[in-house]
C-alpha atoms as a PDB file:
ATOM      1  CA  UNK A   1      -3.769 -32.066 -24.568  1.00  0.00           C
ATOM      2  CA  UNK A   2      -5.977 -29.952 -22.153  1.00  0.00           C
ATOM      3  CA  UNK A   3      -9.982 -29.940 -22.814  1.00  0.00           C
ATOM      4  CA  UNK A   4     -12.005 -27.521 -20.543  1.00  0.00           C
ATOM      5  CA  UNK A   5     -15.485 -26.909 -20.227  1.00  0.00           C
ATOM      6  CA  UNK A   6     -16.648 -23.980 -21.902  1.00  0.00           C
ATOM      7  CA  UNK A   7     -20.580 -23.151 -20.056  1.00  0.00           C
ATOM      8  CA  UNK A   8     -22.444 -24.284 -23.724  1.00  0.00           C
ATOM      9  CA  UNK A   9     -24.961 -27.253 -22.714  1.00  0.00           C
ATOM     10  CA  UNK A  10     -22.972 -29.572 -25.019  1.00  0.00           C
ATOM     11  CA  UNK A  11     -19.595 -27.942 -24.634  1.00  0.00           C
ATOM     12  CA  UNK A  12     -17.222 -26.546 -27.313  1.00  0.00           C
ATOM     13  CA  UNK A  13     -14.251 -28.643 -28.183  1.00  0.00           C
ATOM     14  CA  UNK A  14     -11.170 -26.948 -28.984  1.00  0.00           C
ATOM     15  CA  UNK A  15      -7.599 -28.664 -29.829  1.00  0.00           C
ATOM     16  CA  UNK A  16      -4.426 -26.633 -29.817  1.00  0.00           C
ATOM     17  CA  UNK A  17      -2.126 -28.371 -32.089  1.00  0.00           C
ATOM     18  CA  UNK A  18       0.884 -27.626 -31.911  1.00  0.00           C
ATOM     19  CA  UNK A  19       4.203 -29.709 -31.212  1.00  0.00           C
ATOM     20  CA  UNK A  20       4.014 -30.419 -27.672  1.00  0.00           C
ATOM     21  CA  UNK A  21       1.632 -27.621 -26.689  1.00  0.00           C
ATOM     22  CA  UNK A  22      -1.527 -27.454 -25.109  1.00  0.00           C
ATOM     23  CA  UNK A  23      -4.516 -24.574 -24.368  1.00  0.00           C
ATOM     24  CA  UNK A  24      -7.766 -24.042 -23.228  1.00  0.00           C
ATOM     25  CA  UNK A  25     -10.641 -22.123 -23.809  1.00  0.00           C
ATOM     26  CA  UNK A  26     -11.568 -19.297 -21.291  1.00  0.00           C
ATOM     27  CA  UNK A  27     -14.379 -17.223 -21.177  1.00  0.00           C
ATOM     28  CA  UNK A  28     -12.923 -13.286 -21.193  1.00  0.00           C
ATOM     29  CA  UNK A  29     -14.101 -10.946 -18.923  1.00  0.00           C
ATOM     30  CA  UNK A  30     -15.372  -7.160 -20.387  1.00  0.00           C
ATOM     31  CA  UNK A  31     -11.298  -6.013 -19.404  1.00  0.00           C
ATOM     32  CA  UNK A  32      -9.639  -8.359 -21.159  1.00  0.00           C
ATOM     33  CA  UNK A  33     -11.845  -8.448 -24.101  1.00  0.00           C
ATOM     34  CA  UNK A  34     -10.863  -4.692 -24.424  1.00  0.00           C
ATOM     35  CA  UNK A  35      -7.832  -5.352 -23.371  1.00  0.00           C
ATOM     36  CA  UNK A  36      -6.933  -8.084 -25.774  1.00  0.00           C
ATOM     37  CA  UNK A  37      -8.790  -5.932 -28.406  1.00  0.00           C
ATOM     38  CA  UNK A  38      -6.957  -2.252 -28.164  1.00  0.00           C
ATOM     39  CA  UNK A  39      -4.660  -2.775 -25.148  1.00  0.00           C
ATOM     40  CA  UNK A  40      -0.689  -3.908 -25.603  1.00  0.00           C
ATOM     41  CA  UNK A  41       0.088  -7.417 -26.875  1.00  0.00           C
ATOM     42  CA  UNK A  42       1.847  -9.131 -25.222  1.00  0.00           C
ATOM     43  CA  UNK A  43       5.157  -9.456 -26.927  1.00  0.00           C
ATOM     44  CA  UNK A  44       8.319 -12.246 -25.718  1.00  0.00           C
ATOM     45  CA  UNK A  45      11.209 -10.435 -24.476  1.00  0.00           C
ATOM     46  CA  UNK A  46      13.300 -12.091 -26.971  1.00  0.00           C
ATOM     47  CA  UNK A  47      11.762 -10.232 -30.246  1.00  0.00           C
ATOM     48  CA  UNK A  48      12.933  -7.023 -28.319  1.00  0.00           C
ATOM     49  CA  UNK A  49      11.440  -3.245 -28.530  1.00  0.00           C
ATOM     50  CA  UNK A  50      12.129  -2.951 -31.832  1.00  0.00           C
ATOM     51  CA  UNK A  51       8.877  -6.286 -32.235  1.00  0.00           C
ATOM     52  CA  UNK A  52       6.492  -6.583 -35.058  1.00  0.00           C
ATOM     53  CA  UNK A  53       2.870  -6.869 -34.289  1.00  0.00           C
ATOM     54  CA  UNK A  54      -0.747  -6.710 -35.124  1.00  0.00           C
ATOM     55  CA  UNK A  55      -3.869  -8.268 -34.832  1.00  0.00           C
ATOM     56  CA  UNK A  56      -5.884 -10.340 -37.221  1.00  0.00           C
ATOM     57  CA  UNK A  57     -10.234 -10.802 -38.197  1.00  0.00           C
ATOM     58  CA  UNK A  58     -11.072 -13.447 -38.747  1.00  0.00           C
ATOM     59  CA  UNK A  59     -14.718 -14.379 -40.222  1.00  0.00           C
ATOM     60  CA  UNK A  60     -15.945 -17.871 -39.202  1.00  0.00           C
ATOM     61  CA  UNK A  61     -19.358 -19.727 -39.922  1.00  0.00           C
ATOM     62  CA  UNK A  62     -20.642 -22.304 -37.421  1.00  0.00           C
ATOM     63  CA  UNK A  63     -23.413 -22.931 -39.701  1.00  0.00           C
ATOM     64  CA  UNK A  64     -24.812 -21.117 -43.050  1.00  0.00           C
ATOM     65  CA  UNK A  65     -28.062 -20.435 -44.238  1.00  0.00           C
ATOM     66  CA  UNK A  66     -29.856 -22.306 -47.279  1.00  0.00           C
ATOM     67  CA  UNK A  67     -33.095 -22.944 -49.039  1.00  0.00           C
ATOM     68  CA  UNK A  68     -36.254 -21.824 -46.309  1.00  0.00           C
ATOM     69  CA  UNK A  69     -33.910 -19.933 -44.227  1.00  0.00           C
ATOM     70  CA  UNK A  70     -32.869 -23.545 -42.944  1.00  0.00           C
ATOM     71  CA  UNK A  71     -29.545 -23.341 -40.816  1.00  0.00           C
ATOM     72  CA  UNK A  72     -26.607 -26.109 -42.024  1.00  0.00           C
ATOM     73  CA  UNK A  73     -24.324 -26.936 -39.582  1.00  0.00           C
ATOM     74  CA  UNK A  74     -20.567 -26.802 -40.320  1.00  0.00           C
ATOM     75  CA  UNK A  75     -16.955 -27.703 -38.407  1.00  0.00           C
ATOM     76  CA  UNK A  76     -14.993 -25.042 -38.285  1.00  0.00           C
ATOM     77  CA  UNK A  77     -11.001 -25.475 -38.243  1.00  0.00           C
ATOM     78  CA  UNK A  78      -8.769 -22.925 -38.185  1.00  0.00           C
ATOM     79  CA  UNK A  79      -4.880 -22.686 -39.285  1.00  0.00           C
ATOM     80  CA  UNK A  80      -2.455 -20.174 -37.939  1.00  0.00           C
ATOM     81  CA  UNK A  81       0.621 -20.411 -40.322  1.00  0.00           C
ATOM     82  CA  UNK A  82       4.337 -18.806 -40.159  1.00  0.00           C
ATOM     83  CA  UNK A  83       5.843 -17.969 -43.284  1.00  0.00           C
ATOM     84  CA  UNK A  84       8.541 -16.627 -42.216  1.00  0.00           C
ATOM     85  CA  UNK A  85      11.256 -19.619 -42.826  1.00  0.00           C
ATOM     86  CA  UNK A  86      14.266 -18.797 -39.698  1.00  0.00           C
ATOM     87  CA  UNK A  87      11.704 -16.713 -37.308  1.00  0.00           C
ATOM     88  CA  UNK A  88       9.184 -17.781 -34.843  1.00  0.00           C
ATOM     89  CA  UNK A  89       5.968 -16.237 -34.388  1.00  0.00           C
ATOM     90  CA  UNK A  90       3.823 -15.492 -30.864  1.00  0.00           C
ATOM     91  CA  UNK A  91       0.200 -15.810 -30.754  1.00  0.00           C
ATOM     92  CA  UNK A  92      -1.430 -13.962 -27.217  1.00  0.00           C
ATOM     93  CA  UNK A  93      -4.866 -14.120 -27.576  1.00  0.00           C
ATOM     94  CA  UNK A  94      -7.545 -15.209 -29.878  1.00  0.00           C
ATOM     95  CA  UNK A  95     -10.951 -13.878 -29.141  1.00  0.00           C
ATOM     96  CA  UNK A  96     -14.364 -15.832 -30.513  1.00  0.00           C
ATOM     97  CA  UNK A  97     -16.932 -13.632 -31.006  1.00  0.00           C
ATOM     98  CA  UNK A  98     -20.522 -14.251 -31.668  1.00  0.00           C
ATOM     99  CA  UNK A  99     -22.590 -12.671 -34.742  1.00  0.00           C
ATOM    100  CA  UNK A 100     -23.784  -9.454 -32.621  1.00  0.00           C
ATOM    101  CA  UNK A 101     -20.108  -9.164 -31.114  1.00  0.00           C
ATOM    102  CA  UNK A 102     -20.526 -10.315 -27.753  1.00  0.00           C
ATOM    103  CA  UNK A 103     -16.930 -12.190 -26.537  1.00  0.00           C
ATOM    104  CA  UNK A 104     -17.532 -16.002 -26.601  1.00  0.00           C
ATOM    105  CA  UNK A 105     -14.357 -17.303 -25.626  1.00  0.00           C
ATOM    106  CA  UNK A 106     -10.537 -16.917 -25.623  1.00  0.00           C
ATOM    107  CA  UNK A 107      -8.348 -19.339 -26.792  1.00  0.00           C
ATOM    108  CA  UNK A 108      -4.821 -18.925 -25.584  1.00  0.00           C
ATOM    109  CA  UNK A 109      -4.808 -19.160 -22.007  1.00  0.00           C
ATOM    110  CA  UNK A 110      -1.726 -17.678 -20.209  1.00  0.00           C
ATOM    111  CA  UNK A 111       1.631 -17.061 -22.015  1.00  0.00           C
ATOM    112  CA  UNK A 112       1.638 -16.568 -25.957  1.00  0.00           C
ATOM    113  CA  UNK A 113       1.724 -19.622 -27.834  1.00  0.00           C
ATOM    114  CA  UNK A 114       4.616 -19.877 -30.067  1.00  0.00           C
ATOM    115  CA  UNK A 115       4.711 -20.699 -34.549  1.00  0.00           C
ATOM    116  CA  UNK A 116       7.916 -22.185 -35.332  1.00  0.00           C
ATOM    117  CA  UNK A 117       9.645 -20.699 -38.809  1.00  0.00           C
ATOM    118  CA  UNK A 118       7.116 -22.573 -41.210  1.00  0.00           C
ATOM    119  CA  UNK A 119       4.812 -24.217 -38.589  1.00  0.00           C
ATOM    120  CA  UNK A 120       1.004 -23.871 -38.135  1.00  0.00           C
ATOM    121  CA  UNK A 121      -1.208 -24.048 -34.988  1.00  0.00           C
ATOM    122  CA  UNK A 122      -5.008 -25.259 -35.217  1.00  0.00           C
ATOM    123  CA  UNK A 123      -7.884 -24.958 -33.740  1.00  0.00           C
ATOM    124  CA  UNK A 124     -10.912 -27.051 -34.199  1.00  0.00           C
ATOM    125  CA  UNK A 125     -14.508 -26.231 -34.070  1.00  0.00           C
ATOM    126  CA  UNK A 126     -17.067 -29.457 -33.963  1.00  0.00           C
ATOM    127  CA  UNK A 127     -20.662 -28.506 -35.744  1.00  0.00           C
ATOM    128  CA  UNK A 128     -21.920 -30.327 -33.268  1.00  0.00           C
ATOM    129  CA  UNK A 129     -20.744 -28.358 -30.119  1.00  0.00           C
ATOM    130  CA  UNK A 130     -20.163 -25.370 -31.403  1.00  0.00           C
ATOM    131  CA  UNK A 131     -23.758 -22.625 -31.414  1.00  0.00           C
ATOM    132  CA  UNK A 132     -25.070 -21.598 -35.185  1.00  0.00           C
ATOM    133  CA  UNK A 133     -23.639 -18.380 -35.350  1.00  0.00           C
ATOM    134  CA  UNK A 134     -24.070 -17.071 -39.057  1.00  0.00           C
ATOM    135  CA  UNK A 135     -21.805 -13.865 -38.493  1.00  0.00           C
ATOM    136  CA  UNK A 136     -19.024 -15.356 -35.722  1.00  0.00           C
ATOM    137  CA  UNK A 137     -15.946 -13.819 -35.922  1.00  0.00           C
ATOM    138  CA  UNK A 138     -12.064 -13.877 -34.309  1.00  0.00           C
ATOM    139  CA  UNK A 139      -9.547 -11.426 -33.312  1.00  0.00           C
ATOM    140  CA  UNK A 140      -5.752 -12.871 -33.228  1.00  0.00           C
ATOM    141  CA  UNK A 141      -3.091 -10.594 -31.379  1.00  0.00           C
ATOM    142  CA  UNK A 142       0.426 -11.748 -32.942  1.00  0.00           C
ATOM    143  CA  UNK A 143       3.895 -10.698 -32.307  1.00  0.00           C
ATOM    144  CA  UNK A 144       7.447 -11.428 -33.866  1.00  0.00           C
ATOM    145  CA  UNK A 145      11.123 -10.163 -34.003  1.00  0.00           C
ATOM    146  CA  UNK A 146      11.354  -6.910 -36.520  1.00  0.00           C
ATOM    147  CA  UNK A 147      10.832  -7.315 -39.828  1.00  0.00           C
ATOM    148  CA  UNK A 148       8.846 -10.369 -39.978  1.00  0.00           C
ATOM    149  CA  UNK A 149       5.756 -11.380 -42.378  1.00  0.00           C
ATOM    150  CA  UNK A 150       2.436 -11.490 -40.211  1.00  0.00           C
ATOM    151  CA  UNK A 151       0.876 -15.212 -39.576  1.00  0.00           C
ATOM    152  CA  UNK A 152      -1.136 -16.260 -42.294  1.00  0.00           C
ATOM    153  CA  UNK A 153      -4.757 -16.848 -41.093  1.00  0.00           C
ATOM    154  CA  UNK A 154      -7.552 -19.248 -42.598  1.00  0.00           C
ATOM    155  CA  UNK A 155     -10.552 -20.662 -41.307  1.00  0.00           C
ATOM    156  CA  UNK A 156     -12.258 -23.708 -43.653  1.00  0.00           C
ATOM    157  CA  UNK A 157     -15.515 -24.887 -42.963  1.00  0.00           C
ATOM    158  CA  UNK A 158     -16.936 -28.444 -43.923  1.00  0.00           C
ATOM    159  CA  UNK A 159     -20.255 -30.025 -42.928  1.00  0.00           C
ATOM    160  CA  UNK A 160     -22.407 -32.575 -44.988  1.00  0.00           C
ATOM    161  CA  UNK A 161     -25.953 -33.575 -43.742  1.00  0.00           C
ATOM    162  CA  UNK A 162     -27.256 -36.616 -45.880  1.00  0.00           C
ATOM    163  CA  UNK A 163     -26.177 -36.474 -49.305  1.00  0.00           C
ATOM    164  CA  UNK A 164     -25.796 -33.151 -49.190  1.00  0.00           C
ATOM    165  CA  UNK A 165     -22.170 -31.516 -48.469  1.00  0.00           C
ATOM    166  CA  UNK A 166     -20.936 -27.843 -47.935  1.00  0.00           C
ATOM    167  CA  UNK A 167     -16.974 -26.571 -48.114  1.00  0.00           C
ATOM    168  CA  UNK A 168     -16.052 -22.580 -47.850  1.00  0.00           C
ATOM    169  CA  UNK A 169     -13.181 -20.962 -46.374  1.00  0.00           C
ATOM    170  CA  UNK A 170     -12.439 -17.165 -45.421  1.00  0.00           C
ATOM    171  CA  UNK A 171      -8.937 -15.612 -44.872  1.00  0.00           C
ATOM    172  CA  UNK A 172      -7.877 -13.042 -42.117  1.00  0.00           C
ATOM    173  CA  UNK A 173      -7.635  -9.323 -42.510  1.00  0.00           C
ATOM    174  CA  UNK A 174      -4.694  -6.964 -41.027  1.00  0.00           C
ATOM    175  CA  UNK A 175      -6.535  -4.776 -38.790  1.00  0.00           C
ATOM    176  CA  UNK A 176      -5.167  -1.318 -38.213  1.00  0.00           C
ATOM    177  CA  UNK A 177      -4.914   0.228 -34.855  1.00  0.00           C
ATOM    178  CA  UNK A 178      -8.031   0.694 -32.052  1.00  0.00           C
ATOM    179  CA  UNK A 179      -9.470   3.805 -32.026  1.00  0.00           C
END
């Protein structure tokens, strides 16, 4: 496994899991941010022309906001699951953006990173590493042979500061085409 550093002061740690795989974190340029955004995904020549795709938003919390306007820290893991049980699933990009949209990072560097039939992938965001962004979002660009279901997409966060512990998770939305 591959860990890169990512320009914050402490550094963002990000795991790939994934049978054998490995990514790292790159910081998108303007093009490829639009690119990745509205432009072609890039889709294996084994699904064919004929390939299912679409890209996913995900909300994610870094940390949340409680009594005084106090800001509690949380990890941040997200799971990229298959369904589909005899397909496999490609993954090209997935953008981090901050709360006021501006491109953090990218997570899958180079060729699409493959879901086997019922597998996951994860990524993992440590509290401590990661900035408090209240309003932090991803974009997933996925791709499959015709006909299959899209990746189901969760983040969970979990953080706990003395006796005091916080647990929420958010889902992924289907977003349509860029206009």
């Amino acid at each position: 496994m591959r860990f890169t550093g990512l320009g914050y002061t402490a550094g963002l740690l990000v795991m790939l899991l994934l049978t054998g795989g490995a990514a790292s974190a790159t910081e998108p340029t303007t093009s490829e941010v639009r690119s990745a955004l509205c432009g072609p995904i890039a889709i294996p020549a084994q699904y064919g022309k004929d390939a299912a795709q679409g890209r996913q938003f995900l909300p994610i919390y870094s940390a949340i906001r409680y009594l005084h306007n106090d800001l509690f820290s949380v990890a941040v893991t997200i799971s990229l699951r298959n369904p589909n049980p005899t397909h496999p699933l490609s993954v090209s990009s997935a953008l981090l953006f901050g709360h006021q949209g501006e491109p953090l990072k990218d997570f899958i560097d180079g060729a699409p990173q493959v879901i086997p039939p019922l597998g996951a992938v994860e990524l993992f965001l440590r509290n401590v590493d990661f900035p408090q962004h209240t309003g932090a979002s991803m974009v997933l660009a996925w791709s499959g042979p015709a006909g299959v279901l899209p990746p189901v997409t969760e983040s969970v966060m979990v953080g706990s500061k003395g006796s005091q512990g916080m647990a929420f998770n958010s889902r992924a939305s289907e977003l349509g085409p860029c206009r």
